[in-house]
PDB file of N, CA and C in Angstrom:
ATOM      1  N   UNK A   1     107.443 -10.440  55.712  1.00  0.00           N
ATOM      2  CA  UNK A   1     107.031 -10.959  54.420  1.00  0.00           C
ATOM      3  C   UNK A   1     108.042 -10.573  53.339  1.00  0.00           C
ATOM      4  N   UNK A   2     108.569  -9.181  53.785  1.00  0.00           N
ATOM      5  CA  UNK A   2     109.327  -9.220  52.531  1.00  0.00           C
ATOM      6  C   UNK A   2     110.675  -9.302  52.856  1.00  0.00           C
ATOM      7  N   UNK A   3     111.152 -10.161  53.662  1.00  0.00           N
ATOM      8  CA  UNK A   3     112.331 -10.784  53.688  1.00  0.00           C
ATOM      9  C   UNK A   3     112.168 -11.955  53.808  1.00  0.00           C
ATOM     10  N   UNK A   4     111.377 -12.680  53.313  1.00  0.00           N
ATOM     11  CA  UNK A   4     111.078 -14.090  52.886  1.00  0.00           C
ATOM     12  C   UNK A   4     111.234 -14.030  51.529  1.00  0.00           C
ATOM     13  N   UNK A   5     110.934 -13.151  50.986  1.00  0.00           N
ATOM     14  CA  UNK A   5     110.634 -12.879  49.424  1.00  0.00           C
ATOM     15  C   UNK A   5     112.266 -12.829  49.186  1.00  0.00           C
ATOM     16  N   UNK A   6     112.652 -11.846  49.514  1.00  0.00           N
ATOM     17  CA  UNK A   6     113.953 -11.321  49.194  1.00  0.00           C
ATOM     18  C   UNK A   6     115.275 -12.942  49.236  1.00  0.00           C
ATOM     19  N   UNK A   7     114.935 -13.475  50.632  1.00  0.00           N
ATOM     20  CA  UNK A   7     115.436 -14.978  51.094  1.00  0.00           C
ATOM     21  C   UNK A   7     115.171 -15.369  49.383  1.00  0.00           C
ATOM     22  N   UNK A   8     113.922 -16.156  49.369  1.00  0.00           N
ATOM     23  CA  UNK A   8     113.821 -17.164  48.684  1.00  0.00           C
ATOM     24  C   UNK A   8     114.810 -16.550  46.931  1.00  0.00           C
ATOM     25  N   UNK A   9     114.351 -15.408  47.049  1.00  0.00           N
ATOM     26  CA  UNK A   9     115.429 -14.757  45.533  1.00  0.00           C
ATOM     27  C   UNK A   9     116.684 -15.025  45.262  1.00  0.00           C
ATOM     28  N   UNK A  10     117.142 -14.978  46.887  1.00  0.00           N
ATOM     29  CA  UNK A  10     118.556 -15.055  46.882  1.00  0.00           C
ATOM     30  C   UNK A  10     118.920 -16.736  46.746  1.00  0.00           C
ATOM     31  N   UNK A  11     118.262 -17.580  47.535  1.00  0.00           N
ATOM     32  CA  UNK A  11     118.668 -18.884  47.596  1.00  0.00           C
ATOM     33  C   UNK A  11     118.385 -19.662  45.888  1.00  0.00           C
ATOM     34  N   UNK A  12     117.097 -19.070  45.583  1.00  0.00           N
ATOM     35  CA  UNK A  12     117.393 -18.962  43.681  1.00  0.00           C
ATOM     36  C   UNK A  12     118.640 -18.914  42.856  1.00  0.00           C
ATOM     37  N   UNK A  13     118.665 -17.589  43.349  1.00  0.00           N
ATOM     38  CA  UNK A  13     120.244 -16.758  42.742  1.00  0.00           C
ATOM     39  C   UNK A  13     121.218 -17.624  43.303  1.00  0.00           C
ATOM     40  N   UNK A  14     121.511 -17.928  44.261  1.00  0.00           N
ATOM     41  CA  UNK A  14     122.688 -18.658  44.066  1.00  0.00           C
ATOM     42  C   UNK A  14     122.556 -20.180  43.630  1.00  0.00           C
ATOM     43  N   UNK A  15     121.180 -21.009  43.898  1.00  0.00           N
ATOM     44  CA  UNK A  15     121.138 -22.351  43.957  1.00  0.00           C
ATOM     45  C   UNK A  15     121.667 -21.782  41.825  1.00  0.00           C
ATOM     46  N   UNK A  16     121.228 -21.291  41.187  1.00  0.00           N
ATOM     47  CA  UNK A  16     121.792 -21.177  39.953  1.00  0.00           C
ATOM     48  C   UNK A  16     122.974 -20.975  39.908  1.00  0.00           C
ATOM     49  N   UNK A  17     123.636 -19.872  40.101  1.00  0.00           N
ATOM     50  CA  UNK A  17     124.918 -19.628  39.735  1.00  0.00           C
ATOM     51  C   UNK A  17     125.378 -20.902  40.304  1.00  0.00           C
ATOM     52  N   UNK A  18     125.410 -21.843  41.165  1.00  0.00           N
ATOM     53  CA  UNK A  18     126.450 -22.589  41.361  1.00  0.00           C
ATOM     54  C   UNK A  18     126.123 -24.407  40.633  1.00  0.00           C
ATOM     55  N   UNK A  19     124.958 -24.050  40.285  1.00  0.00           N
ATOM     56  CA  UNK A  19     124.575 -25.213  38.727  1.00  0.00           C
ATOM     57  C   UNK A  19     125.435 -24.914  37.772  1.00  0.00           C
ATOM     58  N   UNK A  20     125.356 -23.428  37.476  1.00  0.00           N
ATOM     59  CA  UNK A  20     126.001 -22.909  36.174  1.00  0.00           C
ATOM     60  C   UNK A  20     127.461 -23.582  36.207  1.00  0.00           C
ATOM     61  N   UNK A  21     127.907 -23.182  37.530  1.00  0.00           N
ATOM     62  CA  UNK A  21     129.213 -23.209  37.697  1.00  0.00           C
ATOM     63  C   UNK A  21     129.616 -24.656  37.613  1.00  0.00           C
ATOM     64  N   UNK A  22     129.021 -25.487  38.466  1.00  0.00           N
ATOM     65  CA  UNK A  22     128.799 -27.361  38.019  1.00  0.00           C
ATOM     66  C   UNK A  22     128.860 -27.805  36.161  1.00  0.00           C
ATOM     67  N   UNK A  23     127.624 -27.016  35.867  1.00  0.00           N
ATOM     68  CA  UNK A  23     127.902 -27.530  34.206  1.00  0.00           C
ATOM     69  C   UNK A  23     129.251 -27.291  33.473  1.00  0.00           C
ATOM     70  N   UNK A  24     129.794 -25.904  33.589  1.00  0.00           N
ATOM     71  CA  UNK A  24     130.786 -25.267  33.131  1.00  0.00           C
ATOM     72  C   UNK A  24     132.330 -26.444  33.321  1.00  0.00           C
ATOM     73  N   UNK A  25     132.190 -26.981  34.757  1.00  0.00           N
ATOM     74  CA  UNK A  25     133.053 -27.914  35.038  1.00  0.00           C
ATOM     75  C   UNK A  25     133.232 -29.008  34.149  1.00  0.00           C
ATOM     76  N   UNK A  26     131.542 -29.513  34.259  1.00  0.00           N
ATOM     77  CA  UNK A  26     131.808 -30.633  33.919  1.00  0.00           C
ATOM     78  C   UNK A  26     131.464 -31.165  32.607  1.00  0.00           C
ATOM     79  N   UNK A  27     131.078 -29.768  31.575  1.00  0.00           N
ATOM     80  CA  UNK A  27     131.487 -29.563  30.113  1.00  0.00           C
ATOM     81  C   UNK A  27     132.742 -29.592  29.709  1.00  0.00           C
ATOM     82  N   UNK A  28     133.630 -28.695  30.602  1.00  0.00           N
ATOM     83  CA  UNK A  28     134.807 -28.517  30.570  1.00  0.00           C
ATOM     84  C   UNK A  28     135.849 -30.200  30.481  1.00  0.00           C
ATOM     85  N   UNK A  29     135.499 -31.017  31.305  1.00  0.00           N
ATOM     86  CA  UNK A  29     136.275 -32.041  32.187  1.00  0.00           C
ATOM     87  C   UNK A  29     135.489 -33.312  30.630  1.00  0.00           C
ATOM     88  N   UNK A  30     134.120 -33.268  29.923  1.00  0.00           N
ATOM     89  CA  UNK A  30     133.483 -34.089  28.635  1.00  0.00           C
ATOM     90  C   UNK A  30     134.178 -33.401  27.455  1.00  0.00           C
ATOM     91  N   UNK A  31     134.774 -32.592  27.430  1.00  0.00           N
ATOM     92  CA  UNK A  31     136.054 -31.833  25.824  1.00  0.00           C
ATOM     93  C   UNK A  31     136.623 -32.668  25.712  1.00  0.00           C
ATOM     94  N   UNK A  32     137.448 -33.013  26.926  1.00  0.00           N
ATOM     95  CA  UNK A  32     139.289 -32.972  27.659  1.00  0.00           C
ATOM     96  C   UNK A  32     138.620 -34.857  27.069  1.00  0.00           C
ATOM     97  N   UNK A  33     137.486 -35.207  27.633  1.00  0.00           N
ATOM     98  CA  UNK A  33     137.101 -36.974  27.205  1.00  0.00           C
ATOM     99  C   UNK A  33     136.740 -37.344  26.271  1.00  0.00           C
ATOM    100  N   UNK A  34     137.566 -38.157  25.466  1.00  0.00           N
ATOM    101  CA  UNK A  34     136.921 -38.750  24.286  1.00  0.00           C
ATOM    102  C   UNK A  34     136.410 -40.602  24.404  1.00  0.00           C
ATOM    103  N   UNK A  35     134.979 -40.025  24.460  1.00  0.00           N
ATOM    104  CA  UNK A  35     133.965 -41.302  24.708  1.00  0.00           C
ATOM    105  C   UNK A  35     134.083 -42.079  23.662  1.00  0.00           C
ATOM    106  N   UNK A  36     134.231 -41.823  22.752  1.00  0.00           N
ATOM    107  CA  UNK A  36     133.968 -43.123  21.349  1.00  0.00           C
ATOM    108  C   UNK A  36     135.401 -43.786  21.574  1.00  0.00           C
ATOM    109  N   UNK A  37     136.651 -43.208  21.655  1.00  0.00           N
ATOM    110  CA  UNK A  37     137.514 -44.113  21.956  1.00  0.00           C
ATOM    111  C   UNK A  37     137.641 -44.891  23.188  1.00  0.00           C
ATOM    112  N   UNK A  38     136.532 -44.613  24.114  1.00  0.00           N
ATOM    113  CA  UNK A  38     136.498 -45.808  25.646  1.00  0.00           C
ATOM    114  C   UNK A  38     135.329 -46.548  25.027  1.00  0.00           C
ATOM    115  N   UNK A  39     134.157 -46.321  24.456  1.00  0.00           N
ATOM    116  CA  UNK A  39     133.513 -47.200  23.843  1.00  0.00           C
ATOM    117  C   UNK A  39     134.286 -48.096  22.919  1.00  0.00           C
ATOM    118  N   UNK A  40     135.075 -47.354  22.216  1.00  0.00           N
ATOM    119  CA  UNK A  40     135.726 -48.765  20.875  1.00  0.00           C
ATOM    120  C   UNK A  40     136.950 -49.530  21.865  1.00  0.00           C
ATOM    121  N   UNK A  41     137.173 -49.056  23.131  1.00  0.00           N
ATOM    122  CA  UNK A  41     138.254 -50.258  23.897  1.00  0.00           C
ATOM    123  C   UNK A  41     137.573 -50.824  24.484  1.00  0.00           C
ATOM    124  N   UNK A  42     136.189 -51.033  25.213  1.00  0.00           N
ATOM    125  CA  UNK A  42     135.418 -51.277  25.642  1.00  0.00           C
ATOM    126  C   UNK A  42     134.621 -52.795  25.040  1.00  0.00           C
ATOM    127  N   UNK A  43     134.417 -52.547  23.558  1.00  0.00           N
ATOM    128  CA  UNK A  43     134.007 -53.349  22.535  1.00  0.00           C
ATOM    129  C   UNK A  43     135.222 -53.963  22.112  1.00  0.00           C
ATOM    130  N   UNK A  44     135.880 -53.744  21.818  1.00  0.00           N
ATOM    131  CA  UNK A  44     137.751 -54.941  21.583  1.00  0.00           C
ATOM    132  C   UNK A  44     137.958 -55.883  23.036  1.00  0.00           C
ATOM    133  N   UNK A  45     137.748 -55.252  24.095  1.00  0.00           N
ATOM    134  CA  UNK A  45     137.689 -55.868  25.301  1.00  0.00           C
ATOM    135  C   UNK A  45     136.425 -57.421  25.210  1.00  0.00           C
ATOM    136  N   UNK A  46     135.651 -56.811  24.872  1.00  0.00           N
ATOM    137  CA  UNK A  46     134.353 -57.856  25.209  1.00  0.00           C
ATOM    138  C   UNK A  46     134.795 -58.673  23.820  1.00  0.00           C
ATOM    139  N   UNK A  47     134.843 -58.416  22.828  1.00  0.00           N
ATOM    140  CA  UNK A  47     134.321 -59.087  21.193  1.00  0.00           C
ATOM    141  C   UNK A  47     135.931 -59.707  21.561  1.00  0.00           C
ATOM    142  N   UNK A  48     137.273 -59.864  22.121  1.00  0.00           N
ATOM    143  CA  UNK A  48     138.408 -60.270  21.860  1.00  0.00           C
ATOM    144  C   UNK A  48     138.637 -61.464  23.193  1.00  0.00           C
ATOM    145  N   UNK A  49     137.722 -61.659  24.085  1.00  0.00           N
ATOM    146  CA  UNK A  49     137.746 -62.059  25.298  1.00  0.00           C
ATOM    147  C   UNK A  49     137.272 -63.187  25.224  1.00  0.00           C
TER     148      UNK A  49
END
């Protein structure tokens, strides 16, 4: 029983840290992108076509 307990803590503990580590990426990778300028080529594309 109490290495089920201990299991499920751990698979917690890491199923987080490696979310954390996912967001961190892919916060990192939405800085580096600037969306309003693929939206405004996006809209010149369609409205010029």
């Amino acid at each position: 029983m109490n290495l089920k307990i201990n299991i499920n803590f751990l698979e917690k503990y890491i199923a987080h840290f490696v979310i954390d580590i996912e967001y961190k990426r892919i916060t990192k990778k939405l800085k580096g992108y600037d969306l309003m300028a693929d939206v405004d080529d996006q809209r010149f594309h369609h409205f010029c076509s």
